[in-house]
Protein backbone atom coordinates (compact mmCIF):
# COMPACT_ATOMS: atom_id res chain seq x y z
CA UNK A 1 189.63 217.25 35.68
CA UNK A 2 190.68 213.30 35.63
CA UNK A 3 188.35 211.25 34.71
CA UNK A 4 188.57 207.71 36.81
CA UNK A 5 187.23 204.26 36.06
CA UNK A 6 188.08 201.55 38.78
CA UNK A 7 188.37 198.29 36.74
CA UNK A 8 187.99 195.02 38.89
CA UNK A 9 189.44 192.05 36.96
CA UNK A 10 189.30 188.61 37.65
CA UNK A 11 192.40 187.10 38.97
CA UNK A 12 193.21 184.18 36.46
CA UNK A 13 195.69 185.30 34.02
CA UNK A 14 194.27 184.75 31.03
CA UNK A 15 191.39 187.44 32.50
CA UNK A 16 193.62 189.96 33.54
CA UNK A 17 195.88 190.17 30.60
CA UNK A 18 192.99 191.21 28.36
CA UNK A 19 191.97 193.99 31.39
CA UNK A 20 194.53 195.08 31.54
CA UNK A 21 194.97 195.60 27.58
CA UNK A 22 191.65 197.04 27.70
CA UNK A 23 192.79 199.66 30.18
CA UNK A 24 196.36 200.76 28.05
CA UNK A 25 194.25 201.33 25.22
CA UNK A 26 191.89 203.75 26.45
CA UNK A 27 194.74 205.59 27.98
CA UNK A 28 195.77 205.96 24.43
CA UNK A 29 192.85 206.94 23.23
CA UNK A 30 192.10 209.78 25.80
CA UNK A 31 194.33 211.89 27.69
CA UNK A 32 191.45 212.56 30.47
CA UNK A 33 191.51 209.10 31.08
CA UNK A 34 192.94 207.71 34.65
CA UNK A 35 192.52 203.91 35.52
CA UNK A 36 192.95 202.48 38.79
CA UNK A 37 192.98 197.90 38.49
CA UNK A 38 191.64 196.62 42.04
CA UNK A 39 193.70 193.11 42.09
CA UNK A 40 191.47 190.78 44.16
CA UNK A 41 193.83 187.81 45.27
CA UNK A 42 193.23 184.63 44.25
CA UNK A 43 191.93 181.55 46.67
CA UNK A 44 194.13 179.60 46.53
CA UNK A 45 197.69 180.70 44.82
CA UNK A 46 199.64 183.55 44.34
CA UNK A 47 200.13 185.26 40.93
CA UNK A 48 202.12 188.42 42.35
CA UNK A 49 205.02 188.10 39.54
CA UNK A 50 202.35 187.73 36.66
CA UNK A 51 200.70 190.87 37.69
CA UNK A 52 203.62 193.00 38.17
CA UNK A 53 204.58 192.03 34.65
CA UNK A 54 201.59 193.20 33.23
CA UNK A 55 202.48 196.57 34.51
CA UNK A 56 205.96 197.02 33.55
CA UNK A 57 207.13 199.16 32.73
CA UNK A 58 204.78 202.07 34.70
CA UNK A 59 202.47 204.14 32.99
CA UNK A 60 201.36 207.31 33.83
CA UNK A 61 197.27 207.36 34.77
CA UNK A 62 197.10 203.61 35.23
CA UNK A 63 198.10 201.92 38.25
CA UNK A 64 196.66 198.82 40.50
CA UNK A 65 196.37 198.26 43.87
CA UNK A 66 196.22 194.42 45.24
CA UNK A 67 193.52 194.44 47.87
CA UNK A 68 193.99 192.59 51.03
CA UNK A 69 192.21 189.71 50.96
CA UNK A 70 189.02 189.41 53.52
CA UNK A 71 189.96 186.68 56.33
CA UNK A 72 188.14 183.30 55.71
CA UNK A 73 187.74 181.08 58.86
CA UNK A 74 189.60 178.34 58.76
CA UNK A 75 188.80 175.14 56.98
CA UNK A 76 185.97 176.50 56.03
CA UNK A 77 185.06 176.11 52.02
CA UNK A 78 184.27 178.87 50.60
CA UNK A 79 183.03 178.80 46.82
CA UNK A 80 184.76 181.36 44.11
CA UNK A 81 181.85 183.55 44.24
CA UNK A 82 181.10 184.11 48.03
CA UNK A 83 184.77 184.95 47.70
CA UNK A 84 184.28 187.52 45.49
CA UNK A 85 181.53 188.79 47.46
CA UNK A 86 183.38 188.77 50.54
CA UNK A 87 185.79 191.32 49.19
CA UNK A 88 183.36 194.38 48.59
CA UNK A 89 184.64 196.42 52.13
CA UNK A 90 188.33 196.25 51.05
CA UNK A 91 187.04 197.37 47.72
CA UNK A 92 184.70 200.24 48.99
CA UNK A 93 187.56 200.92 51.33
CA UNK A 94 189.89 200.76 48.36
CA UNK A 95 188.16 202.81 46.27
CA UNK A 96 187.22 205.34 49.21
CA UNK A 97 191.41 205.65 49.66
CA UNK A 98 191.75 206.07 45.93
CA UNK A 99 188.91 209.28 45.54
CA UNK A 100 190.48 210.88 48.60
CA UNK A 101 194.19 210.67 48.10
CA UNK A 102 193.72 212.49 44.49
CA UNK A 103 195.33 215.60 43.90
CA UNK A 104 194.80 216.77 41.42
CA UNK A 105 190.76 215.54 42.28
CA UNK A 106 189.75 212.85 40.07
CA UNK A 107 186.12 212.28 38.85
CA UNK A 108 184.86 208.80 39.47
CA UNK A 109 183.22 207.45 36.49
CA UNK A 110 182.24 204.26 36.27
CA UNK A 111 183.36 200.56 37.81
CA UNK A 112 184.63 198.23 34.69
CA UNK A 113 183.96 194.37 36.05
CA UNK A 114 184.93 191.34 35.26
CA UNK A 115 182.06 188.73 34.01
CA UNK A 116 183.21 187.14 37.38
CA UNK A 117 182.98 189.93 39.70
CA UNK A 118 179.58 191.50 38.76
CA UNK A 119 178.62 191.51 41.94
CA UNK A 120 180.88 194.61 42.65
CA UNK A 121 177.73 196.47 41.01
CA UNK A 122 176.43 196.84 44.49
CA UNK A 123 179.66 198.87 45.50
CA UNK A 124 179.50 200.85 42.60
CA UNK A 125 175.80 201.56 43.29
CA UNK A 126 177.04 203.13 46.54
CA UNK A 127 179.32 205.56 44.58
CA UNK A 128 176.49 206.51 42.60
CA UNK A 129 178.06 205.45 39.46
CA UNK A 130 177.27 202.95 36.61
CA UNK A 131 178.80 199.75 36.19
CA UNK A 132 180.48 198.36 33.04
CA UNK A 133 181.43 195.11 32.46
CA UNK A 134 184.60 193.72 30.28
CA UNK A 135 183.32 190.21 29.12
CA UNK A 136 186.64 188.22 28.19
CA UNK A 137 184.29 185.69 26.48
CA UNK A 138 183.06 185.80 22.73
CA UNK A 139 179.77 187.57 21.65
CA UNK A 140 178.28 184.31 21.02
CA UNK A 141 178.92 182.38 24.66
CA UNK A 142 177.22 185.70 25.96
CA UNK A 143 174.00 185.33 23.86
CA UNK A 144 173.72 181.90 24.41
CA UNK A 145 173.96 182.51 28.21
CA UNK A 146 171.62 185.66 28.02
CA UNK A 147 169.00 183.59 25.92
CA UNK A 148 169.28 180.35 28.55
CA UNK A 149 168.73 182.40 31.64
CA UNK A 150 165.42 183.95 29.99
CA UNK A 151 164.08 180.75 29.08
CA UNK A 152 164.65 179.52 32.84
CA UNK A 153 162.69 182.64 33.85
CA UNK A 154 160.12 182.62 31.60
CA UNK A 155 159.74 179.03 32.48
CA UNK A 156 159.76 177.86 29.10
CA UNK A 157 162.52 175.03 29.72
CA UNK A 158 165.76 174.41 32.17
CA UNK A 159 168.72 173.64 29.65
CA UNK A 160 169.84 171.19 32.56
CA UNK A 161 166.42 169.15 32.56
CA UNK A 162 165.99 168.87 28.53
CA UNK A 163 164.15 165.48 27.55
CA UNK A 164 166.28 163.36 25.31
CA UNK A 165 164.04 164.20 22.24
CA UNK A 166 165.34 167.49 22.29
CA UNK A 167 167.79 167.62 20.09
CA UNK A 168 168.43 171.33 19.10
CA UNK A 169 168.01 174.54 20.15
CA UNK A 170 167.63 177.80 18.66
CA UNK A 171 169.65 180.68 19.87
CA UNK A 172 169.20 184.60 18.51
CA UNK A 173 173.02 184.98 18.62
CA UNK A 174 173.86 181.87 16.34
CA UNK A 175 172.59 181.10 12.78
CA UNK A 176 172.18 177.75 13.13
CA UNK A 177 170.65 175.08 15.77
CA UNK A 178 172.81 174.31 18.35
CA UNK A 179 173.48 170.38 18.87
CA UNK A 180 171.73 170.16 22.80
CA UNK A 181 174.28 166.91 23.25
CA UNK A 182 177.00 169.30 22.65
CA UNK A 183 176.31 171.82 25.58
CA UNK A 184 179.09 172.63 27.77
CA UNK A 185 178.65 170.80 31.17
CA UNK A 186 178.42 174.44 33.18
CA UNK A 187 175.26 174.64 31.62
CA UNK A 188 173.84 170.56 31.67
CA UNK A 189 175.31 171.08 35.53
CA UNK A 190 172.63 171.47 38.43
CA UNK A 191 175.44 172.61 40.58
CA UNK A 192 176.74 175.13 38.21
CA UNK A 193 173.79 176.63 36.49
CA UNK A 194 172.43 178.84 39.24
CA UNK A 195 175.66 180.60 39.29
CA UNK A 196 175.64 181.34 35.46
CA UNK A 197 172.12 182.26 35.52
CA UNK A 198 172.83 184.95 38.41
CA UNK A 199 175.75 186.10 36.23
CA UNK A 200 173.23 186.49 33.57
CA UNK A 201 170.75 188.06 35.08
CA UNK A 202 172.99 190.81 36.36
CA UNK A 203 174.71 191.02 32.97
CA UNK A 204 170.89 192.85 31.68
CA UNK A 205 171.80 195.54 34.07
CA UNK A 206 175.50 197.04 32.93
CA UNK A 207 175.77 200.15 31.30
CA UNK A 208 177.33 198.61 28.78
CA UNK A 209 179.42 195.21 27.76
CA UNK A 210 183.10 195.70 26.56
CA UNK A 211 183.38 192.19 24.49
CA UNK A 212 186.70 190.53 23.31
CA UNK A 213 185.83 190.51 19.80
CA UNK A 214 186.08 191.70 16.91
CA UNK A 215 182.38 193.20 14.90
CA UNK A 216 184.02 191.86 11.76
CA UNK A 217 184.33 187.97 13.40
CA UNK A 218 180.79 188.69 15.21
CA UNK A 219 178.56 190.49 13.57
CA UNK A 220 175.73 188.11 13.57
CA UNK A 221 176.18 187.77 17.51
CA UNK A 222 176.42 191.15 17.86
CA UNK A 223 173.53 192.14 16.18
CA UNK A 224 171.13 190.97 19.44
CA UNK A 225 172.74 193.72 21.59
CA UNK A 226 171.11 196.86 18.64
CA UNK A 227 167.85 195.08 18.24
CA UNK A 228 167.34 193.40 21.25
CA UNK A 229 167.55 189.94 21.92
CA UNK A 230 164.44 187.75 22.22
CA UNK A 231 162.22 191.09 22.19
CA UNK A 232 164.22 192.45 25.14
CA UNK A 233 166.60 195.12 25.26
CA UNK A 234 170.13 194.54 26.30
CA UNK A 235 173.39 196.56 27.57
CA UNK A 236 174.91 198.12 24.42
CA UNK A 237 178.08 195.89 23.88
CA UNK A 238 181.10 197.44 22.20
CA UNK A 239 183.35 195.08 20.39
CA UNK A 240 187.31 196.53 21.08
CA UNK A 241 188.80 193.37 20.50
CA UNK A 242 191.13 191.21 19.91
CA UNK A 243 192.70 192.06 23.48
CA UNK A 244 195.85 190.64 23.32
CA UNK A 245 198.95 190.27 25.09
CA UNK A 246 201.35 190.07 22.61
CA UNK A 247 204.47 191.04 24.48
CA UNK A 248 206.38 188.05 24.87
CA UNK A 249 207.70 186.82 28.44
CA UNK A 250 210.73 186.14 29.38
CA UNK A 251 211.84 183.11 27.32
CA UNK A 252 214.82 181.17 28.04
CA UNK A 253 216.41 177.67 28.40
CA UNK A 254 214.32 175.19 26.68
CA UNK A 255 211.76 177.41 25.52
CA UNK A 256 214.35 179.46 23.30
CA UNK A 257 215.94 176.25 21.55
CA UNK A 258 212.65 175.79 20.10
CA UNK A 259 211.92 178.71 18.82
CA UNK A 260 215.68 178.73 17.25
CA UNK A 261 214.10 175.24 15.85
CA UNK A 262 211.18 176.96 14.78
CA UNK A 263 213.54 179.42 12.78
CA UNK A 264 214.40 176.55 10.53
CA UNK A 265 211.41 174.63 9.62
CA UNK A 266 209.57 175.63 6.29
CA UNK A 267 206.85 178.23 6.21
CA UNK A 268 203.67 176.75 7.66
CA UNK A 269 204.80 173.27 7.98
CA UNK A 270 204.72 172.74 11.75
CA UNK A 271 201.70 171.53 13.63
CA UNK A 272 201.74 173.16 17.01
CA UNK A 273 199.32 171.32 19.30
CA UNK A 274 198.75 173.63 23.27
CA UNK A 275 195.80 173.05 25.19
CA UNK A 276 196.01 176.00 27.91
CA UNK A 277 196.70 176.54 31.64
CA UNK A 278 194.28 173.12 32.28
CA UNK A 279 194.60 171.31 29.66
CA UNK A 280 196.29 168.09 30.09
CA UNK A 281 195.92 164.52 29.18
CA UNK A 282 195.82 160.66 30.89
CA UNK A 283 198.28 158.37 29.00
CA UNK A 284 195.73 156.44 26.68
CA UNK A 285 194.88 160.06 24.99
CA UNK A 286 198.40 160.70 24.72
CA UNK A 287 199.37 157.99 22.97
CA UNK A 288 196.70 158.48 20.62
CA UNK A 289 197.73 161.84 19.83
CA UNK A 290 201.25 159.78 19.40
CA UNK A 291 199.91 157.65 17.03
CA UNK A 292 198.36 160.24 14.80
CA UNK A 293 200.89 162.93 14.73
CA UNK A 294 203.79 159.83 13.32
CA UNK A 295 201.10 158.37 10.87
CA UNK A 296 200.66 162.04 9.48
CA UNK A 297 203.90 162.72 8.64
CA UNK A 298 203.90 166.57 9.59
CA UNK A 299 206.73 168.43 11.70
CA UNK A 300 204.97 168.94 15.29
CA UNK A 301 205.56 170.89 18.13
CA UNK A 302 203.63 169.62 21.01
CA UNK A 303 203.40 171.04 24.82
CA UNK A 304 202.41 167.92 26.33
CA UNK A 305 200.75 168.29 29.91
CA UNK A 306 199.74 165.57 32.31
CA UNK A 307 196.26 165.31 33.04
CA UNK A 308 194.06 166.67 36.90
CA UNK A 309 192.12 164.55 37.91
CA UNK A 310 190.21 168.01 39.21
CA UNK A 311 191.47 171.08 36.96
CA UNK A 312 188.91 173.00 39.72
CA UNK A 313 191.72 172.71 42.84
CA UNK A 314 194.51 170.97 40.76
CA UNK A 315 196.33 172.31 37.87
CA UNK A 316 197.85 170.08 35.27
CA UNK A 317 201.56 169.35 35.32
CA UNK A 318 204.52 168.32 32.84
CA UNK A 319 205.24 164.56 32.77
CA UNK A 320 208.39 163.93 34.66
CA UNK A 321 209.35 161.55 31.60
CA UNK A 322 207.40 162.02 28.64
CA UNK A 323 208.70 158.50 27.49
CA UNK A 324 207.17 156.60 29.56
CA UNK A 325 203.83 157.98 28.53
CA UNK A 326 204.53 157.31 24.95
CA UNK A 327 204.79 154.64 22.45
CA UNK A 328 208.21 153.09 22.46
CA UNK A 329 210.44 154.67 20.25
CA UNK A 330 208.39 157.74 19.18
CA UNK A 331 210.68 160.41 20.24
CA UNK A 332 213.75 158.66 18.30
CA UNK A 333 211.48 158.33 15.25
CA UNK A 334 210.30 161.67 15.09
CA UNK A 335 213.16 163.58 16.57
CA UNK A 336 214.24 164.93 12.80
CA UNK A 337 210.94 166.69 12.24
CA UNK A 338 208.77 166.96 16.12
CA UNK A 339 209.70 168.16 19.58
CA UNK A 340 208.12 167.56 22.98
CA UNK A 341 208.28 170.08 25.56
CA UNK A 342 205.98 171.01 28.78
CA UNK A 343 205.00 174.47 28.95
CA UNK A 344 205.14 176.37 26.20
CA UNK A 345 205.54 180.21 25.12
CA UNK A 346 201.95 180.33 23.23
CA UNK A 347 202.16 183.61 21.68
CA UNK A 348 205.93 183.40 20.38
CA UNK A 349 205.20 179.96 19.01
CA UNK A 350 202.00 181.25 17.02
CA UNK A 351 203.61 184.16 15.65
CA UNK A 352 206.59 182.11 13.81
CA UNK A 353 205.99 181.36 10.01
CA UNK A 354 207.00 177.92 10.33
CA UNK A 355 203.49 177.20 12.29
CA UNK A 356 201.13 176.14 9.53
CA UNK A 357 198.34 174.69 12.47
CA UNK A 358 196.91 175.30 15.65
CA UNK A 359 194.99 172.24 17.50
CA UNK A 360 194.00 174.01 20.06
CA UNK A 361 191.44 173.85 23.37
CA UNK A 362 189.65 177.00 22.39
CA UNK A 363 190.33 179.27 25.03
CA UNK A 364 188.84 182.46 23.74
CA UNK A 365 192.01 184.15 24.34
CA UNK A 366 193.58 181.11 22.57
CA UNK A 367 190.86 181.61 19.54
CA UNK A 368 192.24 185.29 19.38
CA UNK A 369 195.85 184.82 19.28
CA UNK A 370 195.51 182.31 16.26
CA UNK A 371 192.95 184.56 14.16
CA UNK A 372 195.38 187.57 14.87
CA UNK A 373 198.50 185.14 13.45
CA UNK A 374 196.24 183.85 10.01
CA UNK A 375 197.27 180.00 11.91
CA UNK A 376 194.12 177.91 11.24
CA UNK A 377 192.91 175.54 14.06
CA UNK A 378 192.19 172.15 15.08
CA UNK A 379 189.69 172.33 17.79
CA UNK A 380 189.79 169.99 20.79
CA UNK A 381 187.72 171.89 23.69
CA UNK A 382 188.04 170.94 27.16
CA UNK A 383 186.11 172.43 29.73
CA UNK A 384 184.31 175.89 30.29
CA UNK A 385 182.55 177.60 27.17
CA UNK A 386 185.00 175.93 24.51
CA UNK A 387 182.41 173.56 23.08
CA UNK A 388 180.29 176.76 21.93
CA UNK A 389 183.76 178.66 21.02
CA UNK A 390 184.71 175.06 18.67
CA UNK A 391 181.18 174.95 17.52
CA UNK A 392 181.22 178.99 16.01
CA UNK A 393 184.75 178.41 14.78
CA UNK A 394 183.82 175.60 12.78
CA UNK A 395 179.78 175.52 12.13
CA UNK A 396 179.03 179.10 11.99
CA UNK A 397 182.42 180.82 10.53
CA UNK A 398 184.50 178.38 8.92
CA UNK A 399 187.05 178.76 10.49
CA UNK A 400 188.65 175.63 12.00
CA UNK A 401 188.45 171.78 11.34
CA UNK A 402 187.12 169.40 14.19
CA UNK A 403 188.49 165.93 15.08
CA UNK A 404 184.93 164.75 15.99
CA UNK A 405 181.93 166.88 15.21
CA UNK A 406 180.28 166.68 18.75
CA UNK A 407 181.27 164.39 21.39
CA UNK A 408 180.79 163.97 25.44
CA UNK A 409 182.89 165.24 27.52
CA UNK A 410 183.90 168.17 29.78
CA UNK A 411 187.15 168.35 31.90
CA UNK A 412 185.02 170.19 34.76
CA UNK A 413 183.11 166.71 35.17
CA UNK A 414 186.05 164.83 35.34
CA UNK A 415 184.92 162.72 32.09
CA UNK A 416 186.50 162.85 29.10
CA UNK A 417 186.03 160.88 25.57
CA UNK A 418 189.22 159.67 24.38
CA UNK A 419 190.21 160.44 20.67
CA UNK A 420 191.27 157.91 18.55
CA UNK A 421 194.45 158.35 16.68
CA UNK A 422 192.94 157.77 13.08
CA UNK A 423 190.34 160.61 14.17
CA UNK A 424 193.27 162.97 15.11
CA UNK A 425 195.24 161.96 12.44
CA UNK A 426 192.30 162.92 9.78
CA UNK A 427 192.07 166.33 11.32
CA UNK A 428 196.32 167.47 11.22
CA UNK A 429 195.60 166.23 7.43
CA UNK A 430 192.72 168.50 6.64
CA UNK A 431 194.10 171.50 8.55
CA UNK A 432 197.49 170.96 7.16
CA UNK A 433 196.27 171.09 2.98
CA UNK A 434 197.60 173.87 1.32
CA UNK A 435 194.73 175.81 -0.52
CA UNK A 436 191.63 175.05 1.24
CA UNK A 437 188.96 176.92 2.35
CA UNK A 438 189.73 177.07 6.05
CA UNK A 439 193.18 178.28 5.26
CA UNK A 440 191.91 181.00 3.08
CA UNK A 441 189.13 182.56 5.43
CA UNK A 442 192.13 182.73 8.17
CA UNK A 443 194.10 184.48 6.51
CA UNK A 444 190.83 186.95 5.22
CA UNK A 445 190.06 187.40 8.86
CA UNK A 446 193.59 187.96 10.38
CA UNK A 447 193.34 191.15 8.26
CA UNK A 448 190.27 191.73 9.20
CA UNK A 449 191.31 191.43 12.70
CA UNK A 450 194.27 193.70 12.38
CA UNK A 451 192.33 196.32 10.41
CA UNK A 452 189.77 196.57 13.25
CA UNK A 453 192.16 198.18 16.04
CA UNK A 454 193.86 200.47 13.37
CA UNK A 455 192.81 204.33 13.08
CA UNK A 456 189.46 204.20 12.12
CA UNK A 457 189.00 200.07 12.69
CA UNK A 458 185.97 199.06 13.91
CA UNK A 459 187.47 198.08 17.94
CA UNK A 460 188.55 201.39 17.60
CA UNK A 461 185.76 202.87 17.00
CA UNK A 462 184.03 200.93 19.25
CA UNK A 463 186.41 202.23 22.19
CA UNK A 464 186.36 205.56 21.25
CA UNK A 465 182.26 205.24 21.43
CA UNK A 466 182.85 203.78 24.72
CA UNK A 467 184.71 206.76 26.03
CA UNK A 468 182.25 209.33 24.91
CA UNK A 469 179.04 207.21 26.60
CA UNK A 470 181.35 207.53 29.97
CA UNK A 471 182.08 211.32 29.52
CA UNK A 472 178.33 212.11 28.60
CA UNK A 473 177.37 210.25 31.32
CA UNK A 474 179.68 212.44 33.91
CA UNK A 475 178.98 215.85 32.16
CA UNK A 476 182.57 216.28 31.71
């Protein structure tokens, strides 16, 4: 008999493409497998061609299903989560469809959910049948979020009423204090933190965490999740990572003229500077960034985005001309060794020899795909968890150079600190030095990183670990 797990991804791209990775490779792993992916539209746009990609060509035993989105009165607001929530019929009804249309029968598992869409537990209660979630995060964001949710219900402090004396704080998942001025606004947010704690909170109750890492990157985080953290036990988490999407996407036009150009710089001598799906900047940052990538003297290749002045309900966009955002005469000056473009093809950029530096938002995804190429980074975050991602990269591992060491700042409050050029310009330099320490532990944990999803890896392990907990659990 098939065995079925019903995963439930969050829509955003960067979410599903590490699902959906997650689901392949327990295919591979297990012939009794079967995976269903319930696609739960997003609010507000339409990412029908990016998910059909992801699952081309067919496989046998995996398939998704785009639910029908619940109807939403009109001109009414609706916030992501009460979205989410809104969706559980169509799922049950989904999922109902699925169990009866089987032939041969399937066996329903288990529900794998997104760190967003936890709230599906409840519909997976009603199946009888544990919940697991995929966290697309790092090991360390989740501690730190486990450990602030406690405190709050302990009542031992609110992270978003902390008196200015406090300086540090002291998380099990990290091995040093944690700056308190460098906390990501989601968590210094009234607004927002009731929505992380809830996530939190129903985090303690998965069967088990499927993490985007790697145990060899983690293993101090990790370690909270076999001893329990702060005294109290926790999911077991299973590291499979990296997830990545490594297939490159269609690439034409302007995109493939610089990766010919790429083709015939030097080994590590380019400076590739891509700040994600929301990262873009007001002019006064971007000529800064100007500035210091001229005065360094490196080849650059930069994706250079205009700034939202809400990345929450309006997406960043290329500059219609890039001149007249930067300093007169910069693109004749540097046209023998930099280019300018808009968007750009992350993952084929990263995995040409001529990049020799990443300055980077630190997406976790983003993290991934730079560790996985040896490319060390420059980290600049932005918005969301990338402030704790920057601060592990560089405090705890060693593995990245910042521009500042902390700063204020989060895209999600609209506020941002502007970099100064000589600040920027100090960073390429470090990154860029042939020899040093940051370039040597990259290239230590790239292997590392590629070791870990080979035969007998640790990811591998972990997933094959993962498989027997579901089958035990089903008395298959």
């Amino acid at each position: 008999m098939k065995i079925e797990l019903v995963f439930i991804p969050a829509a955003e791209i960067g979410h599903l493409r590490s699902t959906v990775e997650l689901a392949k490779q327990l295919l591979n792993e297990d012939d009794r497998l079967s995976i269903t992916v319930l696609i739960i539209p997003r609010l507000s746009a339409d990412d029908t061609n990016h998910v059909t990609s992801l699952f081309t060509p067919p496989r046998e035993r995996l398939r998704h299903v785009t639910i029908s989105a619940a109807e939403q009165r009109h001109g009414v607001p609706l916030d992501p989560q009460a979205y989410v929530d809104n969706q559980k019929p169509k799922v049950r009804d989904a999922v109902s469809r699925l169990l009866d249309s089987s032939s041969p029968p399937r066996r329903l598992a288990g529900f794998v959910v997104d760190m967003f869409c936890t709230s599906m537990m409840e519909v997976a209660d009603e199946f009888e049948v544990p919940t697991y979630m995929m966290y697309t995060s790092n090991a360390a964001f989740l501690g730190i979020s486990l450990h602030l949710q406690l405190m709050f219900d302990e009542k031992k402090y609110d992270v978003s009423e902390l008196e200015d004396s406090v300086n540090e704080l002291d998380f099990p998942c990290l091995t040093r204090p944690y700056p308190v001025k460098f906390l990501p606004y989601l968590f210094t947010s009234k607004p927002w933190l009731p929505f992380f704690f809830d996530q939190a909170r129903n985090f303690r109750k998965m069967k088990g965490i499927l993490v985007n890492t790697v145990a060899e990157l983690e293993s101090h985080s990790l370690e909270i999740f076999s001893r329990g953290g702060d005294g109290v036990d926790l999911p077991r988490a299973y590291p499979v990572g990296p997830l990545l999407h490594l297939q490159n996407d269609d690439v034409e036009g302007k995109q493939s003229e610089v990766l010919r150009w790429l083709d015939e710089q030097p080994e590590r001598s380019v400076v590739f500077l891509c700040f994600g799906s929301m990262g873009g900047f007001n002019e006064e940052q971007t000529r800064e960034i100007a500035v210091a990538l001229e005065r360094s003297g490196h080849r650059f290749l930069w994706s250079l985005r205009r700034g939202s002045p809400d990345i929450l309900t309006e997406p960043p966009g290329d500059y219609e001309n890039p001149e007249e955002v930067l300093p007169d005469g910069f693109l004749e000056r540097t046209s023998e060794r930099g280019k300018v473009i808009g968007w750009a093809p992350q993952v084929a950029v990263l995995a040409k020899p001529a990049i020799g530096s990443f300055v980077t938002h630190c997406g976790w995804n983003s993290v991934l795909e730079s560790l996985w190429f040896g490319v060390p980074m420059v980290t600049w975050p932005l918005y969301a968890e990338q402030k704790i991602n920057a601060f592990e990269m560089v405090e705890e591992l060693g593995l990245a150079v910042e521009i500042r060491r902390f700063f204020r700042g989060d895209l999600m409050d609209g506020e941002m600190e502007t970099f100064a050029a000589e600040d920027i310009e100090r960073a390429v330099r470090r990154v860029m030095e042939e020899g040093s320490d940051v370039r040597r532990r990259v290239k230590e944990m790239a292997e590392k990183c590629h070791v870990a999803v080979m035969e007998g890896g640790s990811s591998q392990v972990a997933l094959r670990k993962f498989i027997r907990d579901v089958v035990e659990n089903v008395g298959v």
